[in-house]
N, C-alpha and C. Protein backbone atom coordinates (compact mmCIF):
# COMPACT_ATOMS: atom_id res chain seq x y z
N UNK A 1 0.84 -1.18 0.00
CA UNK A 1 0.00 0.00 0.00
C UNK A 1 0.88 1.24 0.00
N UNK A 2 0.44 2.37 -0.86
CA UNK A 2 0.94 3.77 -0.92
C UNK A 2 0.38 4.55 0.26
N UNK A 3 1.15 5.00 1.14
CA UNK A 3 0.67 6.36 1.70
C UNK A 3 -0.30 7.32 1.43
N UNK A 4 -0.99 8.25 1.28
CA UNK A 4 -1.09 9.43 1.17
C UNK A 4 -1.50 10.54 2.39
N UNK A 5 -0.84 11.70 2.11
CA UNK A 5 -1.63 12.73 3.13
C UNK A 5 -2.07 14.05 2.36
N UNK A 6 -3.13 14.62 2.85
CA UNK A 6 -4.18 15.65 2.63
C UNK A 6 -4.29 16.77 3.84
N UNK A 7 -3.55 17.96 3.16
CA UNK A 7 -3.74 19.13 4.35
C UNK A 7 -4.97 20.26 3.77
N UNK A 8 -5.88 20.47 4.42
CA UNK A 8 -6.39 21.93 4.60
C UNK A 8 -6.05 22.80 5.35
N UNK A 9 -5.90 23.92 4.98
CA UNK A 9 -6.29 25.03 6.34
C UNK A 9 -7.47 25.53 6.37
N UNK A 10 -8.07 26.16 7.11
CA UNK A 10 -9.33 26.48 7.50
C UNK A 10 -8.97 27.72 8.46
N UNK A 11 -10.44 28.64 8.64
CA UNK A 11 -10.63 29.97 8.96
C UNK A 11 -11.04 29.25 10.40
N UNK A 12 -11.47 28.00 10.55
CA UNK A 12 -13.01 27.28 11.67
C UNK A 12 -11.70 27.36 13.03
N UNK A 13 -12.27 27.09 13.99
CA UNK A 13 -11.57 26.81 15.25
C UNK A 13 -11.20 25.17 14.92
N UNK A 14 -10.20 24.54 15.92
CA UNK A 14 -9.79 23.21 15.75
C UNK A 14 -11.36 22.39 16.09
N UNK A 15 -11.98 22.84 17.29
CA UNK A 15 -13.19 22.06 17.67
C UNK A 15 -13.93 22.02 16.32
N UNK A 16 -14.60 23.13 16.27
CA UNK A 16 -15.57 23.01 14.65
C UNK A 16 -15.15 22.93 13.93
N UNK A 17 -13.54 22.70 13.08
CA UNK A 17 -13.05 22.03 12.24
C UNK A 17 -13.23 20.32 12.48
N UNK A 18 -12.86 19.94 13.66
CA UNK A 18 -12.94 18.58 14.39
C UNK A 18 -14.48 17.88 13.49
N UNK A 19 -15.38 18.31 14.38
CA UNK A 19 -16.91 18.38 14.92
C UNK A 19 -17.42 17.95 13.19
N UNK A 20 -16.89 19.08 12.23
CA UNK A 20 -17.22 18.70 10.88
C UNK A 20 -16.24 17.32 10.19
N UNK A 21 -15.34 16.99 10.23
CA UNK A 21 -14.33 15.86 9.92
C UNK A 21 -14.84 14.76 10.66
N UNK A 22 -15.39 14.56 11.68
CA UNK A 22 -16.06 13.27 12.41
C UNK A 22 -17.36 13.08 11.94
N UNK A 23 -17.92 14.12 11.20
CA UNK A 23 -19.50 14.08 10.91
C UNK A 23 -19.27 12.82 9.70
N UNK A 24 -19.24 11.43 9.92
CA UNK A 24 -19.03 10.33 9.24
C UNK A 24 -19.99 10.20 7.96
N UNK A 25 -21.42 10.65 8.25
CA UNK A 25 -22.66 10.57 7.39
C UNK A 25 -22.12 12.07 5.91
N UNK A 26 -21.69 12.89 6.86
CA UNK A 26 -21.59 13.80 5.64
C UNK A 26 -20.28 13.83 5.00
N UNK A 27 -19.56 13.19 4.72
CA UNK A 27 -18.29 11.99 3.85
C UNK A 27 -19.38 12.09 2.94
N UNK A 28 -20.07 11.10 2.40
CA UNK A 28 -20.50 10.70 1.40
C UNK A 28 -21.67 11.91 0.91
N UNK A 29 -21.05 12.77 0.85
CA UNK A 29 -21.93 14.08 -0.04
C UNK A 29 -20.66 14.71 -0.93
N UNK A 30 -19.77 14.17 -1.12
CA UNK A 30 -18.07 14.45 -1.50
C UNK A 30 -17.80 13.21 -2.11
N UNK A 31 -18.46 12.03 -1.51
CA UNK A 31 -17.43 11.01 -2.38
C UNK A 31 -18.42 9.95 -3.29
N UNK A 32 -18.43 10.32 -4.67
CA UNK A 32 -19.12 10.47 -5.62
C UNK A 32 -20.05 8.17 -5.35
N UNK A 33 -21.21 8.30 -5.52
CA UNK A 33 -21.57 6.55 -5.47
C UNK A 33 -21.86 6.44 -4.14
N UNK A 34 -21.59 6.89 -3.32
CA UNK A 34 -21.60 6.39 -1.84
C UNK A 34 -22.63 6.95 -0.99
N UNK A 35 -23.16 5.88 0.04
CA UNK A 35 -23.76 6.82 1.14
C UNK A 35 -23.19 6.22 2.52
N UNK A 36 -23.13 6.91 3.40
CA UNK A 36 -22.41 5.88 4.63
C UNK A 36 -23.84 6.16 6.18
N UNK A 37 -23.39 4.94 6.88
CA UNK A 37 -24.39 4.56 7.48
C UNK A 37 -23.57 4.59 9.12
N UNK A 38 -23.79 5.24 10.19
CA UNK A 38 -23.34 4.93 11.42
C UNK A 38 -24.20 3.88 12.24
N UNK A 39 -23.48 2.92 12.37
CA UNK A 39 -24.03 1.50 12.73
C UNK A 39 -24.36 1.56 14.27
N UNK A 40 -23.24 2.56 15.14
CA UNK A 40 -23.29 2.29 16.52
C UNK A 40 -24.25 3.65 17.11
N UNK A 41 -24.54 3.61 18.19
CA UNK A 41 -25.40 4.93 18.99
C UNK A 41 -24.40 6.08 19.03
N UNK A 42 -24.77 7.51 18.99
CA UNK A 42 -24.36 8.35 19.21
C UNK A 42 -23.71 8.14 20.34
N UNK A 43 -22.43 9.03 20.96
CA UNK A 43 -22.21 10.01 20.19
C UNK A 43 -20.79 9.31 19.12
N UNK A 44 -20.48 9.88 18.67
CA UNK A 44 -18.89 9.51 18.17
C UNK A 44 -17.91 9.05 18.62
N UNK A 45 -17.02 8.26 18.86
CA UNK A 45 -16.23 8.36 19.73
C UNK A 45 -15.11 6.85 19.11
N UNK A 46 -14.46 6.67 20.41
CA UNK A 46 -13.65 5.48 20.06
C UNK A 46 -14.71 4.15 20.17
N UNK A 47 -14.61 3.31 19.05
CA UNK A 47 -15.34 1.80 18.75
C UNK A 47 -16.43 2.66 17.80
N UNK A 48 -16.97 3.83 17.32
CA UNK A 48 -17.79 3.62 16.43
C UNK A 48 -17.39 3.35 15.19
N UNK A 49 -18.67 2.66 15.02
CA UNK A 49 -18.43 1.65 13.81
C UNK A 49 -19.59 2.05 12.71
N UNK A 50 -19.02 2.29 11.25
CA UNK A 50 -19.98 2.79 10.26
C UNK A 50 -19.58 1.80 8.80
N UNK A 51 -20.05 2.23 8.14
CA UNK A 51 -20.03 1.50 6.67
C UNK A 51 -20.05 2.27 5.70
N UNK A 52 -19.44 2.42 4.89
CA UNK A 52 -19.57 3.36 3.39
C UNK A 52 -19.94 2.44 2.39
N UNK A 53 -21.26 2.51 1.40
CA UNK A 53 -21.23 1.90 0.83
C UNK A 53 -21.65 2.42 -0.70
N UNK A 54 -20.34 1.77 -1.35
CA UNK A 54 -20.32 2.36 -3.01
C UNK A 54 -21.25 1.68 -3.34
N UNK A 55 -22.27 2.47 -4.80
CA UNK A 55 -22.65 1.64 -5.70
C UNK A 55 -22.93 2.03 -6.48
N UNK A 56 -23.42 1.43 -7.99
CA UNK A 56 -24.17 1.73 -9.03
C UNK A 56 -25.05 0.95 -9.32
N UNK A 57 -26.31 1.17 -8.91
CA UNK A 57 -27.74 0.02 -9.25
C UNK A 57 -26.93 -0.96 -8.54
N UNK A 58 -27.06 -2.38 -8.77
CA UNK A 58 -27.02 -3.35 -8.03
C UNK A 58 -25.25 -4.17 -7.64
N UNK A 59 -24.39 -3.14 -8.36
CA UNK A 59 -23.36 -3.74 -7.97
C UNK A 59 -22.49 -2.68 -7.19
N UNK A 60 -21.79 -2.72 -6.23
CA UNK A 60 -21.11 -2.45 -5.40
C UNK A 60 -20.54 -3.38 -4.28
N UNK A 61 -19.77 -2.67 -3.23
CA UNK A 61 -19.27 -3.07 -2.22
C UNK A 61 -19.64 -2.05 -0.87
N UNK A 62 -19.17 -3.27 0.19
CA UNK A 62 -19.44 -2.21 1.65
C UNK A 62 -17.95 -1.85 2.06
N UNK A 63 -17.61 -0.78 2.67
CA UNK A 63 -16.36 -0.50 3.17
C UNK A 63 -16.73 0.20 4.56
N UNK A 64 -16.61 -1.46 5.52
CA UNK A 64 -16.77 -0.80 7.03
C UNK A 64 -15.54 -0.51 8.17
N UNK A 65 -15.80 0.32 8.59
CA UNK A 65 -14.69 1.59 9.08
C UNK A 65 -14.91 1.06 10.91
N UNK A 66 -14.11 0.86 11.77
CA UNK A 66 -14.09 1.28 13.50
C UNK A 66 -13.10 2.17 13.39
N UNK A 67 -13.31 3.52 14.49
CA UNK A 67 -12.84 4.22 14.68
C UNK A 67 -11.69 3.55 16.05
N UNK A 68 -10.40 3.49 16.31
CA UNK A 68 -9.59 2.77 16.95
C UNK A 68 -9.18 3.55 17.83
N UNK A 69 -9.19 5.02 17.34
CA UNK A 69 -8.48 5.90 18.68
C UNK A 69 -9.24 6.99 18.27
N UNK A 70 -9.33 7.67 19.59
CA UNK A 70 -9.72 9.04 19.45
C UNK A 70 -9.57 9.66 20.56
N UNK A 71 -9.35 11.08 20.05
CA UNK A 71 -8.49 11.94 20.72
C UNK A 71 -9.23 13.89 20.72
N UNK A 72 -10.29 13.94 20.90
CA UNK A 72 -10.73 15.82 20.20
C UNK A 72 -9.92 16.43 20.67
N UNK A 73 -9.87 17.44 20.33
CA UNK A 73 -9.74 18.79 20.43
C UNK A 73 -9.55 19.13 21.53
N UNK A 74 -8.49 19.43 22.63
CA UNK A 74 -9.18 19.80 24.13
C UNK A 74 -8.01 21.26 24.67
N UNK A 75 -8.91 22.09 25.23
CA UNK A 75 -7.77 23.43 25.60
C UNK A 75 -7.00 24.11 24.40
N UNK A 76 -7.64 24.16 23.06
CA UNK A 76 -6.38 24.38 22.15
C UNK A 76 -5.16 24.12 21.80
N UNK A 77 -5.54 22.52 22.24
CA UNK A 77 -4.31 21.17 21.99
C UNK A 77 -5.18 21.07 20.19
N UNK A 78 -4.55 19.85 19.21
CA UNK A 78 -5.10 19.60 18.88
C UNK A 78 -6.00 18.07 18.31
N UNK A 79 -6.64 17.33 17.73
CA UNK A 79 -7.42 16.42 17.73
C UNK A 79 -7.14 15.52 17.24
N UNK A 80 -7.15 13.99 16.89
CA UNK A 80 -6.39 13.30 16.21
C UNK A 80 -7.63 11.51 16.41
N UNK A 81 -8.15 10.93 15.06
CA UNK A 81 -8.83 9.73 15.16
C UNK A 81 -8.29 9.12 13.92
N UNK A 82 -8.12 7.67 14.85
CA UNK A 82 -7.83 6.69 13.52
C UNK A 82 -8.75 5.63 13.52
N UNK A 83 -8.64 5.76 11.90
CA UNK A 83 -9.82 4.57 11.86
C UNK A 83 -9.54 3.18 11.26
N UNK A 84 -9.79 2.16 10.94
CA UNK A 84 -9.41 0.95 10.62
C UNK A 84 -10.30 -0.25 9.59
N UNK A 85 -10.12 -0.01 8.70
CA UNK A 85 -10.95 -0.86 7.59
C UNK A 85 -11.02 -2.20 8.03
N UNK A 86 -12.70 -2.43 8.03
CA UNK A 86 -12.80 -4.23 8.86
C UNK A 86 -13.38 -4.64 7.40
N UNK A 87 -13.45 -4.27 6.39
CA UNK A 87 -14.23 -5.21 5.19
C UNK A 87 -13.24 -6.33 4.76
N UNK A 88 -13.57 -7.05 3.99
CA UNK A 88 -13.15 -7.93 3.21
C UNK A 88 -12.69 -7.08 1.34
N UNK A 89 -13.38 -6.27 1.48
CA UNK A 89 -12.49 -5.82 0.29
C UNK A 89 -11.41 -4.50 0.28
N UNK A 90 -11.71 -4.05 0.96
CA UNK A 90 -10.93 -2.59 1.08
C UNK A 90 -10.22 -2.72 2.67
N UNK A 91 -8.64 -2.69 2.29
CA UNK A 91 -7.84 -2.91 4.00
C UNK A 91 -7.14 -1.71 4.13
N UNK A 92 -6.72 -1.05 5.35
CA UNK A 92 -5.70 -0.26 5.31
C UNK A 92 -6.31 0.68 6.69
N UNK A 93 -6.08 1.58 6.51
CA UNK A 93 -6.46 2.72 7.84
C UNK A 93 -6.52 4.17 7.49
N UNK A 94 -6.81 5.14 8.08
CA UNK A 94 -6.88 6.45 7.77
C UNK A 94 -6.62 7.01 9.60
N UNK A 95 -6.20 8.24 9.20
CA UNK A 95 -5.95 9.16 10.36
C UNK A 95 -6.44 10.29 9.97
N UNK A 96 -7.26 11.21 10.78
CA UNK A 96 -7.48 12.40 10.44
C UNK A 96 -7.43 13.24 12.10
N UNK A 97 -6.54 14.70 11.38
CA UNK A 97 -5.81 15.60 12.98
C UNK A 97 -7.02 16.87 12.10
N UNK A 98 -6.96 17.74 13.66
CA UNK A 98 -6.69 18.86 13.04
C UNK A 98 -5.98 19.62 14.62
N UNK A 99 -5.38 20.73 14.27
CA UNK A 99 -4.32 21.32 14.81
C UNK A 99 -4.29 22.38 14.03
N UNK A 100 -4.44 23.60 15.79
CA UNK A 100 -4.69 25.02 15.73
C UNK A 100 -2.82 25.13 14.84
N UNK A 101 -4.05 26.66 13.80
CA UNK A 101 -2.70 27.14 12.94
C UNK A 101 -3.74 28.77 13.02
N UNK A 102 -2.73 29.70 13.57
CA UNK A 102 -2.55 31.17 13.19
C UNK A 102 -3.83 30.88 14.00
N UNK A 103 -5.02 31.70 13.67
CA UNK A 103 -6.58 32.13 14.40
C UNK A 103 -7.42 30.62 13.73
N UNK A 104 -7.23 29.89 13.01
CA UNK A 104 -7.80 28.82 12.38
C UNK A 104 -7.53 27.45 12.62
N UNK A 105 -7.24 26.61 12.13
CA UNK A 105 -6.94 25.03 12.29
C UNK A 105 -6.25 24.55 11.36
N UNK A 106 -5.69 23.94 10.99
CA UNK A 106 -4.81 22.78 9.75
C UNK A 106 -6.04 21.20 10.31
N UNK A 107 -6.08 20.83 8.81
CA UNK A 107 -6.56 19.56 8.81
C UNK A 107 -6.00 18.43 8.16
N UNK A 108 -5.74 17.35 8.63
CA UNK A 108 -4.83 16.20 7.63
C UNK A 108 -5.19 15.34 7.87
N UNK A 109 -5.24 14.83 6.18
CA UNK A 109 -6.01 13.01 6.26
C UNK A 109 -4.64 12.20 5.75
N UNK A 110 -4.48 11.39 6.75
CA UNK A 110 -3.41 10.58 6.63
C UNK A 110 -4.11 9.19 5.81
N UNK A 111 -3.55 8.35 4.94
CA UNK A 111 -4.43 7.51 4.80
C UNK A 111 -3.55 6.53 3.92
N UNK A 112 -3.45 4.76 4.17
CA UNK A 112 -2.88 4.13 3.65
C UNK A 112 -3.84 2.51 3.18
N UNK A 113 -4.72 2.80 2.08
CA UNK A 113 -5.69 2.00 2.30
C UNK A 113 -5.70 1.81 0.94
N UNK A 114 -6.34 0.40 0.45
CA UNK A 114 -6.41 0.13 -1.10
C UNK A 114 -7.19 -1.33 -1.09
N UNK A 115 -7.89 -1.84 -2.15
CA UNK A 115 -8.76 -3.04 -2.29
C UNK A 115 -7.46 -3.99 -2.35
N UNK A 116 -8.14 -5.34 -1.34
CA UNK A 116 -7.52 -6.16 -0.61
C UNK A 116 -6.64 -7.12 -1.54
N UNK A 117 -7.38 -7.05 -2.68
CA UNK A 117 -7.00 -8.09 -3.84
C UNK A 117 -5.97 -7.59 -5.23
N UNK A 118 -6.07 -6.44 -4.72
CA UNK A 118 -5.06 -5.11 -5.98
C UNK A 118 -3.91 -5.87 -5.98
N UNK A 119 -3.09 -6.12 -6.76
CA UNK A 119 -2.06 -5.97 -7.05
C UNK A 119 -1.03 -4.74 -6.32
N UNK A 120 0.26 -5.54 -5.99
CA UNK A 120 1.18 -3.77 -5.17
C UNK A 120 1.27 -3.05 -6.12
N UNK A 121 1.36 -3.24 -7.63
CA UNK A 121 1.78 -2.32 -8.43
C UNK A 121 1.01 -1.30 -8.95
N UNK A 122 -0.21 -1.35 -8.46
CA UNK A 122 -1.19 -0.33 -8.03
C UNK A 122 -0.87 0.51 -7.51
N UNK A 123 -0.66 0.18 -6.19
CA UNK A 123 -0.76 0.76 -4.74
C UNK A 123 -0.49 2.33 -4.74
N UNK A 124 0.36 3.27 -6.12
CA UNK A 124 1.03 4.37 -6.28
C UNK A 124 -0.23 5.28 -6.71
N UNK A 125 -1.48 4.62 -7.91
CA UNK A 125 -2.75 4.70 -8.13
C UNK A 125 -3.97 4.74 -6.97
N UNK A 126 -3.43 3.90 -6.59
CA UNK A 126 -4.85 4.42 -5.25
C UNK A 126 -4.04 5.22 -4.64
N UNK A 127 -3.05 5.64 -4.43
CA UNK A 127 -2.55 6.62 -3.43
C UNK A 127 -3.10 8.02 -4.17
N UNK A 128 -2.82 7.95 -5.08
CA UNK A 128 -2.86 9.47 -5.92
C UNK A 128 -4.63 10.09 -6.21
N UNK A 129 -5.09 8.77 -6.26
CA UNK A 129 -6.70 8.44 -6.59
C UNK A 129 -7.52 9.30 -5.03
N UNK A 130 -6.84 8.94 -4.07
CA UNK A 130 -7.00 8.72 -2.66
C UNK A 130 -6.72 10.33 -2.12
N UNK A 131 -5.29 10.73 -3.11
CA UNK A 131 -5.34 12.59 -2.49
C UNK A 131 -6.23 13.26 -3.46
N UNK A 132 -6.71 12.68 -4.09
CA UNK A 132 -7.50 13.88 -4.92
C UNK A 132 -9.10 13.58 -4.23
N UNK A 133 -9.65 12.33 -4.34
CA UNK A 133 -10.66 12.40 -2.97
C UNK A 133 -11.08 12.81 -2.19
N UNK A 134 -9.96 12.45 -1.16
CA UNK A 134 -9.90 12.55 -0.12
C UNK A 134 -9.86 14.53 0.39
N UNK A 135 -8.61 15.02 -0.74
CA UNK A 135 -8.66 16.59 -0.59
C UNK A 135 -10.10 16.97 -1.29
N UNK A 136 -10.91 16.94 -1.96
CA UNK A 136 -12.68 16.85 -2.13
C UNK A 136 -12.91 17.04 -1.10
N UNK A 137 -13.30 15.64 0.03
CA UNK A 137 -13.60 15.72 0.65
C UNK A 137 -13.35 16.72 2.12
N UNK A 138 -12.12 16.87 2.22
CA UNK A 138 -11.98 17.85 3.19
C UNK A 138 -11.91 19.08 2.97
N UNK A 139 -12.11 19.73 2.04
CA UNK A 139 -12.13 21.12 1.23
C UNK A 139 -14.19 21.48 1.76
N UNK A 140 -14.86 20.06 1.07
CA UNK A 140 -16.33 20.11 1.37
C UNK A 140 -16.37 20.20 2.45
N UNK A 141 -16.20 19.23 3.64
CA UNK A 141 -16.51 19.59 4.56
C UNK A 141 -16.08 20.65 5.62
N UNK A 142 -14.78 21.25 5.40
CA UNK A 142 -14.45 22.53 6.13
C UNK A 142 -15.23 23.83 5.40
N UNK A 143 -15.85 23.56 3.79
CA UNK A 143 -16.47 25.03 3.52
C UNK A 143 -15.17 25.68 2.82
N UNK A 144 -14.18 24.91 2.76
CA UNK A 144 -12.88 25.61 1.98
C UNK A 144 -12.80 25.77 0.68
């Protein structure tokens, strides 16, 4: 698997930068096929467990996510959750921080994840596939 990482900055405080990057359901208004589903009870935290699931009409896959660590925002420290791919087709993990910068926040999606059955000689393709995504997605959800 390839690496990738994804920085924003943002105008938001680290908390409501946070607060929007954990909002798991609104991911999939950014990532084109998908809708994702939070499986466990509010609120967020470490062990929730959700599912993203791609499709087109009747063929797709599920890609279910536990969150493994988590860490918010606290005193103008800053926030840090990793999460951990449990499917059978898609393996790997993601990290996402954010951390006060100037009056605003920095946001970064760390992420080393790719379908289970790929070939390594991929792995440079989903990485690159993965920052252009993935920066979508965190651009949408900070409002950047």
């Amino acid at each position: 698997m390839a690496p990738f990482v994804v920085t924003r900055d943002t105008p938001l405080s680290p908390e409501t930068a946070w607060e929007r990057i954990v909002d798991w359901a609104a991911h999939a208004r950014y990532v084109p096929l998908t809708t994702i589903e939070v499986t466990t009870p509010p609120p967020n935290g470490l062990h929730t467990v959700f599912n993203a699931r791609t499709s087109l009409g009747p063929f797709g896959f599920d890609d279910p996510m536990e969150v493994t660590e988590w860490q918010p925002p606290l005193d103008g420290s800053g926030g840090r959750c990793r999460l951990v791919k449990r499917g059978p087709v898609m393996v790997g993990w993601a990290e996402l921080s954010v951390d006060p910068r100037g009056t605003g926040a920095r946001a970064t999606w760390r992420e080393e994840a790719m379908p289970a059955r790929a070939p390594r000689v991929t792995a440079g393709a989903f990485a690159v596939s993965g920052r252009l995504l993935f920066g979508r997605v965190l651009r949408g959800l900070l409002g950047a």
